[in-house]
PDB file of N, CA and C in Angstrom:
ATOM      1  N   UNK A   1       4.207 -11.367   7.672  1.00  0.00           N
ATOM      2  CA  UNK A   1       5.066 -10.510   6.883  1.00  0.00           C
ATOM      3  C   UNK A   1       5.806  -9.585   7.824  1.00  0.00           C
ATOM      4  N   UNK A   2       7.168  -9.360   7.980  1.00  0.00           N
ATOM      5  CA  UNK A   2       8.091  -8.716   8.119  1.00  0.00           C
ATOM      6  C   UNK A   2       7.806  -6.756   7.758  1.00  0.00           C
ATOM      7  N   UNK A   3       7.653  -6.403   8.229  1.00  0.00           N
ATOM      8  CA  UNK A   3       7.318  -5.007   7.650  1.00  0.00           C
ATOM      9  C   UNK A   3       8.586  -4.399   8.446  1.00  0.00           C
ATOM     10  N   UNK A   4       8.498  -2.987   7.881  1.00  0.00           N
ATOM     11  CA  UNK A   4       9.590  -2.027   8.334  1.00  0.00           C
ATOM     12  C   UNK A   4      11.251  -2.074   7.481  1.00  0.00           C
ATOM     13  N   UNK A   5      11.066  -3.137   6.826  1.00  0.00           N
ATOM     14  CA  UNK A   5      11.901  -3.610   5.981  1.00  0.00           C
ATOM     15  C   UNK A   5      12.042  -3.381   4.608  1.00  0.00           C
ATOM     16  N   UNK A   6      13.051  -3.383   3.741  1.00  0.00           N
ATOM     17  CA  UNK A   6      12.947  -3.532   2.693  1.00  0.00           C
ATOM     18  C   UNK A   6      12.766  -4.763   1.837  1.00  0.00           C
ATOM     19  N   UNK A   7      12.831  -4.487   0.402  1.00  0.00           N
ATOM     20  CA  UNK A   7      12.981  -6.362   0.458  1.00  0.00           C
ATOM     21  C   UNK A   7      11.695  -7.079  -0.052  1.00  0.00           C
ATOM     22  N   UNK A   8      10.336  -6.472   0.252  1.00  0.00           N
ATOM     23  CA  UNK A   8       9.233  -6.662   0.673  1.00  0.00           C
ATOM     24  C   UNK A   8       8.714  -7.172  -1.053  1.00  0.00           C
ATOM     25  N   UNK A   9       7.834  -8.003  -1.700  1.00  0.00           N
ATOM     26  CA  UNK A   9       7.631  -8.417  -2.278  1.00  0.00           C
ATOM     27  C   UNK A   9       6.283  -8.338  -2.590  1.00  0.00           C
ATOM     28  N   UNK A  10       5.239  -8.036  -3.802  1.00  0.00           N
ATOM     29  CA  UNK A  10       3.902  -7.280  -3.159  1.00  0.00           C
ATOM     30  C   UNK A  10       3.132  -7.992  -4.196  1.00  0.00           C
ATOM     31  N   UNK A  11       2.414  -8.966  -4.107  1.00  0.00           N
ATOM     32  CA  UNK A  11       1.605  -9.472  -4.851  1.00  0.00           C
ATOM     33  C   UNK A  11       1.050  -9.151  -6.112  1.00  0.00           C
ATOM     34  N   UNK A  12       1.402  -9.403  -7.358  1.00  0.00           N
ATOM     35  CA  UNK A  12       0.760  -8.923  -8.480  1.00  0.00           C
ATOM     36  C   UNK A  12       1.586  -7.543  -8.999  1.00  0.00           C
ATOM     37  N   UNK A  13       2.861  -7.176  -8.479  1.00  0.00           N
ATOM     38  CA  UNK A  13       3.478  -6.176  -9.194  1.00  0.00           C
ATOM     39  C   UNK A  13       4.773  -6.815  -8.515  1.00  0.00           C
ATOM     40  N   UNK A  14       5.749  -6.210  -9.800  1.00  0.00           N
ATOM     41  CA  UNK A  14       7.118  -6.533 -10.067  1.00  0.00           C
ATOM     42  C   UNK A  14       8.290  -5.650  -9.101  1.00  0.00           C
ATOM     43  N   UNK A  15       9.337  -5.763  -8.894  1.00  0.00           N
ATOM     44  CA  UNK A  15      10.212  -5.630  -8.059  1.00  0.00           C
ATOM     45  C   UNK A  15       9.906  -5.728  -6.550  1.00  0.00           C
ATOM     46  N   UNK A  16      10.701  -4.829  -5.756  1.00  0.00           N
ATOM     47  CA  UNK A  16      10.481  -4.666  -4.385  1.00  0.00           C
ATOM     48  C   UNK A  16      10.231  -3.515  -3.938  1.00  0.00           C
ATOM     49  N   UNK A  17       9.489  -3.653  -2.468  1.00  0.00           N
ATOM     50  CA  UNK A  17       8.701  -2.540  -1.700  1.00  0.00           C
ATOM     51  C   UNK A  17       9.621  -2.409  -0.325  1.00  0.00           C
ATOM     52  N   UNK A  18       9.431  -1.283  -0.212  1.00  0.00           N
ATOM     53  CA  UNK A  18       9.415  -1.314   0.872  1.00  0.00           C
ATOM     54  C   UNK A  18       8.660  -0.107   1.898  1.00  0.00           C
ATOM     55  N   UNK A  19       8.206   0.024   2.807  1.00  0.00           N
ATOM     56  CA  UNK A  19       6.989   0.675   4.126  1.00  0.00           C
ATOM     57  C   UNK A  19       7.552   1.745   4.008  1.00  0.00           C
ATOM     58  N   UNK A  20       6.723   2.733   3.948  1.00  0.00           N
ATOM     59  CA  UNK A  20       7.163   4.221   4.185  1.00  0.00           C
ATOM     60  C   UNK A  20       5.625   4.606   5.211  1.00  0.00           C
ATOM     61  N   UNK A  21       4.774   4.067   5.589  1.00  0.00           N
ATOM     62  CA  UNK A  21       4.294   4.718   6.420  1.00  0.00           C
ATOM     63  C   UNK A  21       3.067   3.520   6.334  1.00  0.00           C
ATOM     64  N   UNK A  22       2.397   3.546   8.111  1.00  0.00           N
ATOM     65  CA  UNK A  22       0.918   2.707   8.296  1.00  0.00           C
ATOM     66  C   UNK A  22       0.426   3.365   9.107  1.00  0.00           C
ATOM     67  N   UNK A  23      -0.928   2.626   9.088  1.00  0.00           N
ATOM     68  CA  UNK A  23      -2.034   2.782  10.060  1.00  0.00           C
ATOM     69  C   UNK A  23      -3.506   2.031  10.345  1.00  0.00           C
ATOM     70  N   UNK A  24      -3.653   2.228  10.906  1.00  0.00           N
ATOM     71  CA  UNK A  24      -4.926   1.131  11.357  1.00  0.00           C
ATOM     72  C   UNK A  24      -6.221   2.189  10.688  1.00  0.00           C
ATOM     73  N   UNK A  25      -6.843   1.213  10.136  1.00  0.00           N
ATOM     74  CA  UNK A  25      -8.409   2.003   9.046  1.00  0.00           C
ATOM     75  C   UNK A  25      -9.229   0.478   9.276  1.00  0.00           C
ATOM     76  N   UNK A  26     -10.381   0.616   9.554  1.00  0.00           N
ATOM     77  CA  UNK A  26     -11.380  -0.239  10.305  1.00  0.00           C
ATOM     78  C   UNK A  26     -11.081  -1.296  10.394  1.00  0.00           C
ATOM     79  N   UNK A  27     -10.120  -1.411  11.718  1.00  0.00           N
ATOM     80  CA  UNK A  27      -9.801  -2.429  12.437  1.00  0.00           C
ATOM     81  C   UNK A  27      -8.490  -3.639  12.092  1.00  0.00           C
ATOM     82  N   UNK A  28      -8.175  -2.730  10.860  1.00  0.00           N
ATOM     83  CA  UNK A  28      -6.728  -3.733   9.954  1.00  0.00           C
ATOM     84  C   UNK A  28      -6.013  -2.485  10.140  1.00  0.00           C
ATOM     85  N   UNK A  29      -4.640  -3.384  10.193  1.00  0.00           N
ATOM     86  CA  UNK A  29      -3.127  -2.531   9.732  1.00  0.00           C
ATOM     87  C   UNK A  29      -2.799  -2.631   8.498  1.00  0.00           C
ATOM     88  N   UNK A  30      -2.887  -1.342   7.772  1.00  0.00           N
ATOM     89  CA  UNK A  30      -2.638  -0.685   6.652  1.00  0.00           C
ATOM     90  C   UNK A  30      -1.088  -0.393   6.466  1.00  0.00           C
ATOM     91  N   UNK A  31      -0.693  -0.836   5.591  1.00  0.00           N
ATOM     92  CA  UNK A  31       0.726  -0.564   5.026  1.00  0.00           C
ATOM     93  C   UNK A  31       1.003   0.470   3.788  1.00  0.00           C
ATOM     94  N   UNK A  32       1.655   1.537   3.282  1.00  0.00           N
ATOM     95  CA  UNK A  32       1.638   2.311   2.484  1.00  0.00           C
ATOM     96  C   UNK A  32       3.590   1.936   2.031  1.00  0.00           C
ATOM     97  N   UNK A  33       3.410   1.103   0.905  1.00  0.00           N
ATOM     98  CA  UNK A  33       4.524   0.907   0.452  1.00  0.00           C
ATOM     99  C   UNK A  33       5.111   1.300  -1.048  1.00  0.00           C
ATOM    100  N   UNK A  34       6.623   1.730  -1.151  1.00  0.00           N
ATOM    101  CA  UNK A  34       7.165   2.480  -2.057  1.00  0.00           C
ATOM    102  C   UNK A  34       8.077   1.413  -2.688  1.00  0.00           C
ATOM    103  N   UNK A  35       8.164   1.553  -3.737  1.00  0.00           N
ATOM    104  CA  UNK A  35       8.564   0.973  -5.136  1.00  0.00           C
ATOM    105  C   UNK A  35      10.108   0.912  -4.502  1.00  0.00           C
ATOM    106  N   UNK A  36      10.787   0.116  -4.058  1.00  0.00           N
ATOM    107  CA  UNK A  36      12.530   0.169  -4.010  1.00  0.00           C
ATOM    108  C   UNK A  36      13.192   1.107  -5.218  1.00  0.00           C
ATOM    109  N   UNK A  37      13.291   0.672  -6.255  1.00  0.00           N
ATOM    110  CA  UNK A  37      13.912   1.555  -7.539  1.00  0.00           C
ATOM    111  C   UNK A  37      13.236   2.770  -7.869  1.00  0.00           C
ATOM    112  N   UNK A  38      12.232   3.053  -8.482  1.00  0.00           N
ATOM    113  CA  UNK A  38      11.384   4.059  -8.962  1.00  0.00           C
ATOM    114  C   UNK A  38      10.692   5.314  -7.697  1.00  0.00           C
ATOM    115  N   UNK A  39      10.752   4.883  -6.644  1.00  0.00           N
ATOM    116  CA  UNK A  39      10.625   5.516  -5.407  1.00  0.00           C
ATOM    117  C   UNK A  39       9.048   6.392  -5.225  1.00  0.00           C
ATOM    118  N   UNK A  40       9.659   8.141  -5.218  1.00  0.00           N
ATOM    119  CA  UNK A  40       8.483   8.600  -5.026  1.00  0.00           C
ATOM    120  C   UNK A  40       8.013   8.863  -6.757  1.00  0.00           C
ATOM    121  N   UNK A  41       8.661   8.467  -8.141  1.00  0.00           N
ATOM    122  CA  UNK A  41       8.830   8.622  -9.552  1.00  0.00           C
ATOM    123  C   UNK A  41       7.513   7.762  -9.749  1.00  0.00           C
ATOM    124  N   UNK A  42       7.070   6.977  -8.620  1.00  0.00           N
ATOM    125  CA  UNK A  42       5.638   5.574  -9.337  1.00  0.00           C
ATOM    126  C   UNK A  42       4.808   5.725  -8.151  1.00  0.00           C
ATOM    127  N   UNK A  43       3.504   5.397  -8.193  1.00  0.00           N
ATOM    128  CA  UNK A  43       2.788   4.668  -7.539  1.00  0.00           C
ATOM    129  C   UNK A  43       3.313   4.343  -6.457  1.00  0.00           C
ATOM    130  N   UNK A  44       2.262   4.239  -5.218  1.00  0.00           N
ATOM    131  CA  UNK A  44       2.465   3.538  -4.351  1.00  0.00           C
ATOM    132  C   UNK A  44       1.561   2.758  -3.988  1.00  0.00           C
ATOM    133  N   UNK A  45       1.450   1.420  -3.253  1.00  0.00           N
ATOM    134  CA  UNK A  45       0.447   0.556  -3.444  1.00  0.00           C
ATOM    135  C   UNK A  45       0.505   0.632  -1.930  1.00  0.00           C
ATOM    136  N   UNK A  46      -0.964  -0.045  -1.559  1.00  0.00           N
ATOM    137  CA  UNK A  46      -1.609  -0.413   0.371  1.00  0.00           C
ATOM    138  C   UNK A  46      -1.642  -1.902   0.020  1.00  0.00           C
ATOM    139  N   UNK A  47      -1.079  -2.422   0.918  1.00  0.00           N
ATOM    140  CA  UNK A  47      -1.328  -3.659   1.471  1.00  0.00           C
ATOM    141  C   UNK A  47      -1.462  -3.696   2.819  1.00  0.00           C
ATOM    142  N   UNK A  48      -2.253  -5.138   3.332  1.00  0.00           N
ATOM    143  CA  UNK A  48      -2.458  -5.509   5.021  1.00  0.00           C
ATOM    144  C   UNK A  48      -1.240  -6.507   5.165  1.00  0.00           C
ATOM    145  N   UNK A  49      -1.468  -6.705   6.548  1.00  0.00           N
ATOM    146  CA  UNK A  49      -0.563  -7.674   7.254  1.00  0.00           C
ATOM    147  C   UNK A  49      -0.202  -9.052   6.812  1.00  0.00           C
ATOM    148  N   UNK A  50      -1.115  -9.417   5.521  1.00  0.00           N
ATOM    149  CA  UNK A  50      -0.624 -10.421   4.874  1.00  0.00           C
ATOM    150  C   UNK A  50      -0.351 -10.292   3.238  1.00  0.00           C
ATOM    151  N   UNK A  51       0.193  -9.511   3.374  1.00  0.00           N
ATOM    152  CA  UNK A  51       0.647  -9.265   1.952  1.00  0.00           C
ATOM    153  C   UNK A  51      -0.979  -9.188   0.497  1.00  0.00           C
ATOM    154  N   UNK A  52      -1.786  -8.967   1.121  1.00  0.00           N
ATOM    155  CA  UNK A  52      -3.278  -9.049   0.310  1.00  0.00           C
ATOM    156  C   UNK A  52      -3.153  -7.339  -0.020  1.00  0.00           C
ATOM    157  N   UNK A  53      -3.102  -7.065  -1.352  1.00  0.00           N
ATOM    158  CA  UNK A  53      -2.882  -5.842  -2.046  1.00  0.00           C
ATOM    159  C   UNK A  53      -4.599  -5.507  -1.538  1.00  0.00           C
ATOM    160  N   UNK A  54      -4.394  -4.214  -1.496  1.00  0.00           N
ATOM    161  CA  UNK A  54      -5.608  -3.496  -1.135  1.00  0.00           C
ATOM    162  C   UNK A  54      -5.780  -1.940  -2.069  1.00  0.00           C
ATOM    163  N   UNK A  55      -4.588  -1.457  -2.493  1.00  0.00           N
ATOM    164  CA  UNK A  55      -4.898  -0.660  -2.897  1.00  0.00           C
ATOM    165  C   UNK A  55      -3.986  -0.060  -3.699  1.00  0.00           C
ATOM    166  N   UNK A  56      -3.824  -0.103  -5.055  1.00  0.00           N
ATOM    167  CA  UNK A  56      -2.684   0.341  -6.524  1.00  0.00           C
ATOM    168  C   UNK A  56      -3.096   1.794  -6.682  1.00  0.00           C
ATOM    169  N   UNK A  57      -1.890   2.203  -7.117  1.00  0.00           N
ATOM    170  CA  UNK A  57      -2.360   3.816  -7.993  1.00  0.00           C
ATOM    171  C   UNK A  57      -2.429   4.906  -6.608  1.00  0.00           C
ATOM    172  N   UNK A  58      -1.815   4.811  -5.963  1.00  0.00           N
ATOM    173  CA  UNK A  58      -1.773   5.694  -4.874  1.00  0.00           C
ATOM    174  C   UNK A  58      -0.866   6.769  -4.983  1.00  0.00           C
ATOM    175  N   UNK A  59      -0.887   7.861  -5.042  1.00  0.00           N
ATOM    176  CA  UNK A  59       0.043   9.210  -5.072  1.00  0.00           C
ATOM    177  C   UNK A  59      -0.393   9.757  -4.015  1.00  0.00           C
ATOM    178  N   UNK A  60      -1.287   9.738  -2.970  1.00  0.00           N
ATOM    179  CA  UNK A  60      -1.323  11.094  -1.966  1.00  0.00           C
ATOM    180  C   UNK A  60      -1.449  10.137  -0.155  1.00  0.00           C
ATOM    181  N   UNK A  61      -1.145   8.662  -0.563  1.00  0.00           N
ATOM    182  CA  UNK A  61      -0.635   8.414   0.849  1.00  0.00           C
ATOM    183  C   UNK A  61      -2.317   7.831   1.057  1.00  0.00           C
ATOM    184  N   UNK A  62      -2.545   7.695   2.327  1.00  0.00           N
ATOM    185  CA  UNK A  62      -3.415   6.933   2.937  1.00  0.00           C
ATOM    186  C   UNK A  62      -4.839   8.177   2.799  1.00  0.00           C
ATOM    187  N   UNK A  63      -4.671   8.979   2.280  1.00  0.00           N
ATOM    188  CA  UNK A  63      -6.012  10.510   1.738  1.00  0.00           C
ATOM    189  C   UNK A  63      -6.166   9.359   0.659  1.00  0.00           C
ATOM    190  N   UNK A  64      -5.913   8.758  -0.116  1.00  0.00           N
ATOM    191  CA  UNK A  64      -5.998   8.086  -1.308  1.00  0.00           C
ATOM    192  C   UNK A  64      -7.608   7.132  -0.669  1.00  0.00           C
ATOM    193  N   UNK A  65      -6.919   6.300   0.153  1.00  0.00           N
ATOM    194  CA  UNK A  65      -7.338   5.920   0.472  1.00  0.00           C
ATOM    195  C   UNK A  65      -8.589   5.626   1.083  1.00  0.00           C
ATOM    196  N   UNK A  66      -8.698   6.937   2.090  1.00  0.00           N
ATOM    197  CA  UNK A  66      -9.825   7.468   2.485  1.00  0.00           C
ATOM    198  C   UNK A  66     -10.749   7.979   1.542  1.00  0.00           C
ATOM    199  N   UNK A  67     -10.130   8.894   0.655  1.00  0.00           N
ATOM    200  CA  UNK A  67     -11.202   9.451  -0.249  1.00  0.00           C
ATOM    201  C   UNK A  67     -11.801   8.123  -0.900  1.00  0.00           C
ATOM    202  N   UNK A  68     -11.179   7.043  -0.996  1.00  0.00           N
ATOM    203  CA  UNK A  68     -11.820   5.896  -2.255  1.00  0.00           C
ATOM    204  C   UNK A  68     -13.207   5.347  -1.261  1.00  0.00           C
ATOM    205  N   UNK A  69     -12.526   5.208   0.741  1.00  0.00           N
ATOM    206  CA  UNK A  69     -13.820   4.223   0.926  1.00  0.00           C
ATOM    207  C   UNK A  69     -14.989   5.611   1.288  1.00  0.00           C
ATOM    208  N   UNK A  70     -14.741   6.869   1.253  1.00  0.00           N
ATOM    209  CA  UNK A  70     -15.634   7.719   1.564  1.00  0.00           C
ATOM    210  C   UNK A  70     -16.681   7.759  -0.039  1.00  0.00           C
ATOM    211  N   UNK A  71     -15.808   7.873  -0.938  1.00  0.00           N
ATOM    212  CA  UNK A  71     -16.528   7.734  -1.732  1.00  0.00           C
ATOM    213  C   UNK A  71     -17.397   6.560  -2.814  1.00  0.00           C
ATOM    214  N   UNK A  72     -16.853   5.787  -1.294  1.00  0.00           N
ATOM    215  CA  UNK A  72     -17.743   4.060  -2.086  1.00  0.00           C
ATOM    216  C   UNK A  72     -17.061   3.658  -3.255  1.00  0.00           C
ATOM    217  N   UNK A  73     -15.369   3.544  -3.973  1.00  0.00           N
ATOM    218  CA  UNK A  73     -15.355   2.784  -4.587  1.00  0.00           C
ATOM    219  C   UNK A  73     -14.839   1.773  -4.192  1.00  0.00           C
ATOM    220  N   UNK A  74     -14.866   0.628  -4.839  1.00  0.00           N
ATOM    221  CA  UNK A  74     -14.513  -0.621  -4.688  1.00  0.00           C
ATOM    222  C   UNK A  74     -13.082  -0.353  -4.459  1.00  0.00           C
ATOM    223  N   UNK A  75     -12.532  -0.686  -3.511  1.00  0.00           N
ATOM    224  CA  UNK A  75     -11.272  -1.915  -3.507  1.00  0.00           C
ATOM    225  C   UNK A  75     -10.722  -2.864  -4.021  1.00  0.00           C
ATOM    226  N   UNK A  76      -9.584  -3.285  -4.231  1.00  0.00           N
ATOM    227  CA  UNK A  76      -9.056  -4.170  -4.996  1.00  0.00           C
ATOM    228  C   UNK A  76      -9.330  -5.961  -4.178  1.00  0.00           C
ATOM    229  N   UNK A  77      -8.985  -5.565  -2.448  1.00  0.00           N
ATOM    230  CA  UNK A  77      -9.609  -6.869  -1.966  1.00  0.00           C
ATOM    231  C   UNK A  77     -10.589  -7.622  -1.784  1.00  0.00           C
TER     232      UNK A  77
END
């Protein structure tokens, strides 16, 4: 997958994404991508380097994130 781009196509949700910010979280590259149309107005979803959704319902960025595996919930992958 092409990242840094728009365009981006995200498994299991409708329109396009595109990267507003990553980072590496145990040992994968983490993608934090924004809704093309609806922007910062929706959700933002995590996906990895192969387009495998990891994480819906995101409003506070990759803290989302952290707080979910600190607090042991499941993941979507």
């Amino acid at each position: 997958m092409d990242m840094g781009k728009t365009n981006i196509k995200v498994k299991g949700h409708t329109g396009k994404w595109y990267e507003i910010n990553r980072t590496q979280r145990g040992g994968r590259t983490l993608f934090l991508m924004e809704h093309q149309f609806y922007g910062d107005n929706a959700p933002c979803v995590i996906i990895d380097k192969d387009n495998t959704l990891i994480m819906e319902e995101v409003w506070n960025g990759f803290d989302d994130y952290d707080e979910a595996v600190e607090s042991g919930h499941q993941l979507i992958y």
